[in-house]
C-alpha atoms as a PDB file:
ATOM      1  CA  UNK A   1     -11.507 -14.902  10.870  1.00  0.00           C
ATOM      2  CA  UNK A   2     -12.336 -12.783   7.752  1.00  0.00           C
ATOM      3  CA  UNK A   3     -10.737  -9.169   7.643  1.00  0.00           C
ATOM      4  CA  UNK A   4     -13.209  -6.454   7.168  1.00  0.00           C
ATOM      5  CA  UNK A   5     -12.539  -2.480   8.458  1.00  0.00           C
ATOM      6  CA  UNK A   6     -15.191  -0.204   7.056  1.00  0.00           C
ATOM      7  CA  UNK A   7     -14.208   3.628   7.403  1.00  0.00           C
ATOM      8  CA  UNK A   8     -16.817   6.555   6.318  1.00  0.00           C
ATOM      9  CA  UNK A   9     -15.432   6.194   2.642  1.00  0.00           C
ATOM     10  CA  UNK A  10     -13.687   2.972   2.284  1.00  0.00           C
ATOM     11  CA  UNK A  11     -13.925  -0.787   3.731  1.00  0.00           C
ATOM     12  CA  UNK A  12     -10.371  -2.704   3.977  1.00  0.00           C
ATOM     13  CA  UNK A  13     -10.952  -6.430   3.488  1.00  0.00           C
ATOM     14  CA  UNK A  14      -9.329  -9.567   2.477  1.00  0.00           C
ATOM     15  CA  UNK A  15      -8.550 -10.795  -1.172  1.00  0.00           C
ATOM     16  CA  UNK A  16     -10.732 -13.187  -2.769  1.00  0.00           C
ATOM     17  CA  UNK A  17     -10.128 -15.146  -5.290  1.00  0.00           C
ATOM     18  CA  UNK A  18     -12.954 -13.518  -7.979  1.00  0.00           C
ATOM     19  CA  UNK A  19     -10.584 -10.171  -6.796  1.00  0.00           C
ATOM     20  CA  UNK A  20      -7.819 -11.644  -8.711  1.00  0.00           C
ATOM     21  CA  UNK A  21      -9.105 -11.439 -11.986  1.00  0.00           C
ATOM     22  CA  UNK A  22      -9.361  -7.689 -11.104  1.00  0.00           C
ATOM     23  CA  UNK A  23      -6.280  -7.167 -10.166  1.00  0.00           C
ATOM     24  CA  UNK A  24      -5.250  -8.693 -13.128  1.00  0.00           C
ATOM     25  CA  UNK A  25      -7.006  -6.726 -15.137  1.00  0.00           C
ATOM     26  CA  UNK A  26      -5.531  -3.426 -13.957  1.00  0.00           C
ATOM     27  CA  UNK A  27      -1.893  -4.478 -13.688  1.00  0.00           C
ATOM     28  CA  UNK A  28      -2.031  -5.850 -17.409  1.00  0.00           C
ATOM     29  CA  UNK A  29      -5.506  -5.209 -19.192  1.00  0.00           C
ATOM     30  CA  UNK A  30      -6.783  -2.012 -18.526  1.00  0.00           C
ATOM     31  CA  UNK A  31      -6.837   1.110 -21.003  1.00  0.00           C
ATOM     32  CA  UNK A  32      -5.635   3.440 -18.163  1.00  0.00           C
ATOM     33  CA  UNK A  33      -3.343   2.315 -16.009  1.00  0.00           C
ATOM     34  CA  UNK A  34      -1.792   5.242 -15.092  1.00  0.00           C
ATOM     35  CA  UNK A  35      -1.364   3.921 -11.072  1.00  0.00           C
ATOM     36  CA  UNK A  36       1.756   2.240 -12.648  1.00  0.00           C
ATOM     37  CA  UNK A  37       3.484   5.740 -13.970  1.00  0.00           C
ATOM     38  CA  UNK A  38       4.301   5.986 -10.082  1.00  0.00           C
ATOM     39  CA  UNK A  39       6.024   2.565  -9.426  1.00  0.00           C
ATOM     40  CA  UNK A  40       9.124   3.780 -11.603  1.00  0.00           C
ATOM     41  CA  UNK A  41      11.722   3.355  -9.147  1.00  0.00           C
ATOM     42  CA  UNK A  42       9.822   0.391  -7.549  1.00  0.00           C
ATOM     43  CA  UNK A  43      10.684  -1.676 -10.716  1.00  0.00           C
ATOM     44  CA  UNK A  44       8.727  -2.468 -13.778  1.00  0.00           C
ATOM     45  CA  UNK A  45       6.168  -5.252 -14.369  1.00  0.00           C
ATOM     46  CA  UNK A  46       6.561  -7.711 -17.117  1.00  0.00           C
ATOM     47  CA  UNK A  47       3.594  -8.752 -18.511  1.00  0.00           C
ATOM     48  CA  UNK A  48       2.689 -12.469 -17.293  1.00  0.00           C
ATOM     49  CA  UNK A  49      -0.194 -14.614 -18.010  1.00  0.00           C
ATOM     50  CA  UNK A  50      -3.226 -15.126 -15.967  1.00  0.00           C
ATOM     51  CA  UNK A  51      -2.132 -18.052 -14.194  1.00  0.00           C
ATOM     52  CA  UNK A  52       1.249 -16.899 -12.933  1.00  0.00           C
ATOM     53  CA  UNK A  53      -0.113 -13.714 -11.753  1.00  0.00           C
ATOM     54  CA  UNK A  54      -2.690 -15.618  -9.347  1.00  0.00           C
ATOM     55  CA  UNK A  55      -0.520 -17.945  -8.002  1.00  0.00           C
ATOM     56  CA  UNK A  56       1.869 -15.596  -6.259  1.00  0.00           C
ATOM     57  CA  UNK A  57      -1.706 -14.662  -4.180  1.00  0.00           C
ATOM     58  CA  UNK A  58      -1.582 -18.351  -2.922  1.00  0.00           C
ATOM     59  CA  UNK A  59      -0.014 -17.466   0.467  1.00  0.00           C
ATOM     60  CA  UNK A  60      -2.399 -14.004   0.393  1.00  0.00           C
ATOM     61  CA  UNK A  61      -5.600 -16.385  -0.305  1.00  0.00           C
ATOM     62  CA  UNK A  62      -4.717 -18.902   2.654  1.00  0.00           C
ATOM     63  CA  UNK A  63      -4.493 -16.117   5.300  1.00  0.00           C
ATOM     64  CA  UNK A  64      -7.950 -15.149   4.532  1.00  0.00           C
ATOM     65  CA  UNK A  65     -10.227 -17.507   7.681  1.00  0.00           C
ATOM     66  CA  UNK A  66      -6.868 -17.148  10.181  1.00  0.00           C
ATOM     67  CA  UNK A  67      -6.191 -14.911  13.152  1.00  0.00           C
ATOM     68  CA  UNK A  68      -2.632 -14.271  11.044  1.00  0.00           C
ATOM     69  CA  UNK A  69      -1.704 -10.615  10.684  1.00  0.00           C
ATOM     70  CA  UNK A  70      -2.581  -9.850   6.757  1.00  0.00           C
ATOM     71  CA  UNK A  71       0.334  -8.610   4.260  1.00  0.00           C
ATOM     72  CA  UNK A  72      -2.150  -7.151   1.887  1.00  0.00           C
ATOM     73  CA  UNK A  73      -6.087  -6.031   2.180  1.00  0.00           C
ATOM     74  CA  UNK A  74      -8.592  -5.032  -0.517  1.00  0.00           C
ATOM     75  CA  UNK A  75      -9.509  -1.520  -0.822  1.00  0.00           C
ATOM     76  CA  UNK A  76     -13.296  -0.871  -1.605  1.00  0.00           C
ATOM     77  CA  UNK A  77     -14.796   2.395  -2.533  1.00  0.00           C
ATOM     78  CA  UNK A  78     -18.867   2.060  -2.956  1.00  0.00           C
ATOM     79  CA  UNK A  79     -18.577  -2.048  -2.879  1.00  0.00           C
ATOM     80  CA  UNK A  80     -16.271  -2.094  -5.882  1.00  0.00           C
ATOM     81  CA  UNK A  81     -12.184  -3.264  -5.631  1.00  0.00           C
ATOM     82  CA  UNK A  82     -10.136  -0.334  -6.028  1.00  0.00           C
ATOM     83  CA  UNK A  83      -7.017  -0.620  -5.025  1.00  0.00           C
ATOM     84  CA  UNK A  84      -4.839  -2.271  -2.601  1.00  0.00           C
ATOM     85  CA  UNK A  85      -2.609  -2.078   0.918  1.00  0.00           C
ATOM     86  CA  UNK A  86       0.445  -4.049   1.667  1.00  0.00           C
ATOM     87  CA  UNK A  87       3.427  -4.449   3.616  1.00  0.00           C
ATOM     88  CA  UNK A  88       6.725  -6.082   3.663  1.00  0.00           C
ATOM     89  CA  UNK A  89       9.446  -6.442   6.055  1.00  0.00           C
ATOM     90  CA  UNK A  90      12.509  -3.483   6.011  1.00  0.00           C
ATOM     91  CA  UNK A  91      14.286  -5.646   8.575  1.00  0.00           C
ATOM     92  CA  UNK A  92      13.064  -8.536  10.701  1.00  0.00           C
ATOM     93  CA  UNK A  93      15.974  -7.411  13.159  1.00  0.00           C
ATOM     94  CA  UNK A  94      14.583  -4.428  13.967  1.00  0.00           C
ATOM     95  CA  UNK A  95      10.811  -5.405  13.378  1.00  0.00           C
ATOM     96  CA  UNK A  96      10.211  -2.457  10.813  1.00  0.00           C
ATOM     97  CA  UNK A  97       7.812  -2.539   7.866  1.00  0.00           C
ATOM     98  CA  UNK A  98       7.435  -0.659   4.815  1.00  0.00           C
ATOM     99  CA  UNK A  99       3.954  -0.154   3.605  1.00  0.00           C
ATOM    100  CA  UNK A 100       2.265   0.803   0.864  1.00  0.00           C
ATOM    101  CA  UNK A 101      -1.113   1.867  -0.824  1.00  0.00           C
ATOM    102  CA  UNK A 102      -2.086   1.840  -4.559  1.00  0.00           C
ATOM    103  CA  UNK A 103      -5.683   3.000  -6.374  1.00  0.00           C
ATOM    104  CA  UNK A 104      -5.916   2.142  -9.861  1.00  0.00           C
ATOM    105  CA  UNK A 105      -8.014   4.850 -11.055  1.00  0.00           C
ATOM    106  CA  UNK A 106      -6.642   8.077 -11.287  1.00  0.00           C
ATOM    107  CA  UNK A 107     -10.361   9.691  -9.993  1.00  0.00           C
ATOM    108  CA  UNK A 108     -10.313   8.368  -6.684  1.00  0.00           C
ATOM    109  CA  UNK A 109      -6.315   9.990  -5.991  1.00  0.00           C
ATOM    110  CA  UNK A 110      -9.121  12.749  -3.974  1.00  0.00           C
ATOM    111  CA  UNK A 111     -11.621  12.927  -2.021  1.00  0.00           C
ATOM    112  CA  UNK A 112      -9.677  11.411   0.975  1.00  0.00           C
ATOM    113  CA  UNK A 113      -9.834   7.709  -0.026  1.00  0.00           C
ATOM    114  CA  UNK A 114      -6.524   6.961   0.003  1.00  0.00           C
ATOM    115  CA  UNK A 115      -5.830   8.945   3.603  1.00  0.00           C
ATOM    116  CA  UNK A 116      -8.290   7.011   4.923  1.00  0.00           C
ATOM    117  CA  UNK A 117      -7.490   3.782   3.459  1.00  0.00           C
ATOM    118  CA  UNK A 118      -3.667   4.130   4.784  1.00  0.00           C
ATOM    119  CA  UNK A 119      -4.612   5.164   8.153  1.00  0.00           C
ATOM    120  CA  UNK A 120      -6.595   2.196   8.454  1.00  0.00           C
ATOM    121  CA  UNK A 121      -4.572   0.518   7.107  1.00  0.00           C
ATOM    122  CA  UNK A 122      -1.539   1.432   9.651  1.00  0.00           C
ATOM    123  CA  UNK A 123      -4.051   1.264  12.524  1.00  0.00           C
ATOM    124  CA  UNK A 124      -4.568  -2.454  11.324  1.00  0.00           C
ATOM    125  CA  UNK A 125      -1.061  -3.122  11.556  1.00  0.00           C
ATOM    126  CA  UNK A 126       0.491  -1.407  14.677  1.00  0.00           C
ATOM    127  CA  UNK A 127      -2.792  -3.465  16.094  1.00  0.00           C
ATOM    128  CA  UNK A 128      -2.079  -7.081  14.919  1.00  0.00           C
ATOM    129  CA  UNK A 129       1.691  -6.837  14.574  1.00  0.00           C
ATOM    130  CA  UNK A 130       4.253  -5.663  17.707  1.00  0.00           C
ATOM    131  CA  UNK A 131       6.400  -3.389  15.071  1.00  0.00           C
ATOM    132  CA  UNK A 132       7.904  -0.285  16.777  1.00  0.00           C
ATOM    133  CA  UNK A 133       7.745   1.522  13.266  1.00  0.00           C
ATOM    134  CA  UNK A 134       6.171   1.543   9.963  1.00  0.00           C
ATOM    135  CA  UNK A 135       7.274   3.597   7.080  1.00  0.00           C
ATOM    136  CA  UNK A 136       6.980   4.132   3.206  1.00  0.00           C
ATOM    137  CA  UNK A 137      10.239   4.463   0.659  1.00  0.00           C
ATOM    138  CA  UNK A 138       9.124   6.600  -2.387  1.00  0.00           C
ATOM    139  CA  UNK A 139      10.661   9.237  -4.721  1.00  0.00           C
ATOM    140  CA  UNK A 140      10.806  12.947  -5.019  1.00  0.00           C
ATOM    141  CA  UNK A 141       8.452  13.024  -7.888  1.00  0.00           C
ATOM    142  CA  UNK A 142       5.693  10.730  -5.971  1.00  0.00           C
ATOM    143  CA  UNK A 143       4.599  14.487  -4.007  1.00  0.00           C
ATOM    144  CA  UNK A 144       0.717  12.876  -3.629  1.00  0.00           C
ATOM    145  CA  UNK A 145       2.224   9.840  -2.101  1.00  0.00           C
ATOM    146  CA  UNK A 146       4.650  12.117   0.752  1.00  0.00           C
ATOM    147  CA  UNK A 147       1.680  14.302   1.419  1.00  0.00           C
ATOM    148  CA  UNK A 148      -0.720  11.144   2.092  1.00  0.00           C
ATOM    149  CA  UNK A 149       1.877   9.222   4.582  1.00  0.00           C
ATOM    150  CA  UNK A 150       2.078  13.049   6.075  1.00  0.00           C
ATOM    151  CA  UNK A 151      -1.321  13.160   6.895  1.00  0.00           C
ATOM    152  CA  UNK A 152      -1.300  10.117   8.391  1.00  0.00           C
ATOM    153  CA  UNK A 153       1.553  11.249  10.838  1.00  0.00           C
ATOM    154  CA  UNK A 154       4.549  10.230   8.980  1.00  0.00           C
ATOM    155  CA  UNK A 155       7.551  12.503   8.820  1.00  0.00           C
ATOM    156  CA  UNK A 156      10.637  12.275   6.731  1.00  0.00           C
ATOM    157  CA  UNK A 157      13.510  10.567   8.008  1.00  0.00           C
ATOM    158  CA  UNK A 158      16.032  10.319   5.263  1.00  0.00           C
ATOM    159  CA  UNK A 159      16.121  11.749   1.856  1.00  0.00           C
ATOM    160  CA  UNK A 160      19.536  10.730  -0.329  1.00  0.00           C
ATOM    161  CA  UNK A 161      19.977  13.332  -3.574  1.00  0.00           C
ATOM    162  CA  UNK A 162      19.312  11.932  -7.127  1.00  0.00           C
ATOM    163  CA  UNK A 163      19.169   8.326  -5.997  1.00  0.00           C
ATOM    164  CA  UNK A 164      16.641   7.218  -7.909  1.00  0.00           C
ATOM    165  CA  UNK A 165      15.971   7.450 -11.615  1.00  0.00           C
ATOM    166  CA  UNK A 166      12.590   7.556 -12.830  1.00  0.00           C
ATOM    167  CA  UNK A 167      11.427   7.765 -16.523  1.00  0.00           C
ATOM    168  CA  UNK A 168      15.169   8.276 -17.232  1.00  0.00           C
ATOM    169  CA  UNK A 169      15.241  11.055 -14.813  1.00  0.00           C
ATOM    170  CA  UNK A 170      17.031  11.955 -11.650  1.00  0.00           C
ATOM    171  CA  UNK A 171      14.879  12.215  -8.256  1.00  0.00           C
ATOM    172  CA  UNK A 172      16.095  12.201  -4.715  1.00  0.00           C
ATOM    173  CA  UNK A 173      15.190   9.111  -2.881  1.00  0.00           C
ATOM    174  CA  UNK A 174      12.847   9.541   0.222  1.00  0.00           C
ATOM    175  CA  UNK A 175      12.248   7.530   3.271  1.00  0.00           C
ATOM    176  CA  UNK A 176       8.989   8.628   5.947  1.00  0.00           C
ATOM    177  CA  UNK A 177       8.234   6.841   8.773  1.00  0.00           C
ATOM    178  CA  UNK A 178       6.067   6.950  12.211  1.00  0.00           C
ATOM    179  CA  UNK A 179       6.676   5.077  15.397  1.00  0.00           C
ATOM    180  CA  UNK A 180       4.257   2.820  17.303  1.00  0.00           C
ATOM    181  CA  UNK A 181       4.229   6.026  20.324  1.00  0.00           C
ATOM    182  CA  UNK A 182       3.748   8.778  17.413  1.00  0.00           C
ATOM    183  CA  UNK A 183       0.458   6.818  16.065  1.00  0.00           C
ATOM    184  CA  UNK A 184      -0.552   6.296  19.604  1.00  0.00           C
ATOM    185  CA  UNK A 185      -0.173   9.503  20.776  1.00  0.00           C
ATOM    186  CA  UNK A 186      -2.315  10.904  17.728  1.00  0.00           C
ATOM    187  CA  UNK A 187      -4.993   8.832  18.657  1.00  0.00           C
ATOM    188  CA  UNK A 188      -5.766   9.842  21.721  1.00  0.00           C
END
C-alpha cells in the first residue's frame, strides 16, 4: 500500500522513480544548493553519475506497494518534490532512530513546512514502527534545525563541546530526542 500523509501545507509520500531524477538534480545539478552548506559534519558528497545515484534507491523503490514501515518519504509543497524525510537506526539494541528532514530550496526553510513535514513525519514513525525514541544528531551551527525538532517536542539530551568541525570550524556536537510517551502525551 502506497504512502501518502497530506498535512495543511505539505503531503509526505513515497519515492518514485521520475523523483529520482530530481533528487539528482539537487544533490549534484542545481545552481543553488545551499541545503548542502548544513550537512558539514554529516560528511560530504562526491559527485557520482546518474546511474549510481539511483541505484542506492533500489531498496527505497521496492518498499513503495508494501505494508513495510518506510525509511524515507517525499516531501511535497503545492504538488512539486521538495525535499525529503528519513531515518536510520542509532541502535537496533535499544530500538532508537535518528531522523532527519532536508528542503532543497532555501525559500521554503519558513512558513512552517518543514515543522509540519517532521511532525508528520515522526507521527508516521512512532505509528508503523514500536521505537521507544526518535531523535536527530546535528551541530551547534544548524540553530534552524534545533529549533524545528523543538517544536516538534524534542529536547536536548546531550551536547559534547567542539566535537564537530564544520567549514574548518569548531561547533559543539548536539543530540535531541523525544520518547514514544512525550509524543503521545502531546497529542492528546
Amino acid at each position: 500500500m502506497a504512502i501518502l500523509l497530506k498535512g495543511e501545507k505539505v503531503t509526505l509520500r513515497d519515492l518514485t522513480e521520475e523523483d529520482i531524477r530530481t533528487l539528482y538534480y539537487y544533490e549534484f545539478e542545481a545552481g543553488a544548493r545551499e541545503h548542502l552548506l548544513w550537512n558539514g559534519p554529516y560528511g560530504t558528497r562526491e559527485w557520482e553519475s546518474y546511474e549510481t545515484f539511483a541505484q542506492k534507491f533500489a531498496e527505497t523503490l521496492a518498499l513503495a506497494y508494501t505494508g513495510e514501515p518506510r525509511s524515507r518519504l517525499v516531501i511535497e509543497i503545492d504538488g512539486k518534490l521538495k525535499g525529503t524525510v528519513g531515518r536510520y537506526w542509532v541502535s537496533k539494541v535499544t530500538n532508537w532512530f535518528e531522523i532527519g528532514i532536508v528542503l532543497f530550496d532555501s525559500r521554503d526553510w519558513s512558513g512552517g513546512y518543514g515543522t509540519e513535514a517532521f511532525g508528520m513525519w515522526m507521527g508516521y514513525l512512532f505509528d508503523s514502527l514500536d521505537t521507544v525514541r526518535l531523535g536527530i544528531g546535528t551541530w551547534s551551527g544548524n540553530v534552524r534545525m534545533m529549533r524545528l525538532a523543538a517544536k516538534c517536542g524534542m529536547i536536548e539530551e546531550a551536547r559534547v563541546r567542539k566535537a564537530r568541525i564544520v567549514r574548518g570550524e569548531y561547533y559543539d556536537a548536539i543530540k535531541m530526542g523525544i520518547l514514544r510517551e512525550e509524543w503521545e502525551a502531546a497529542q492528546s
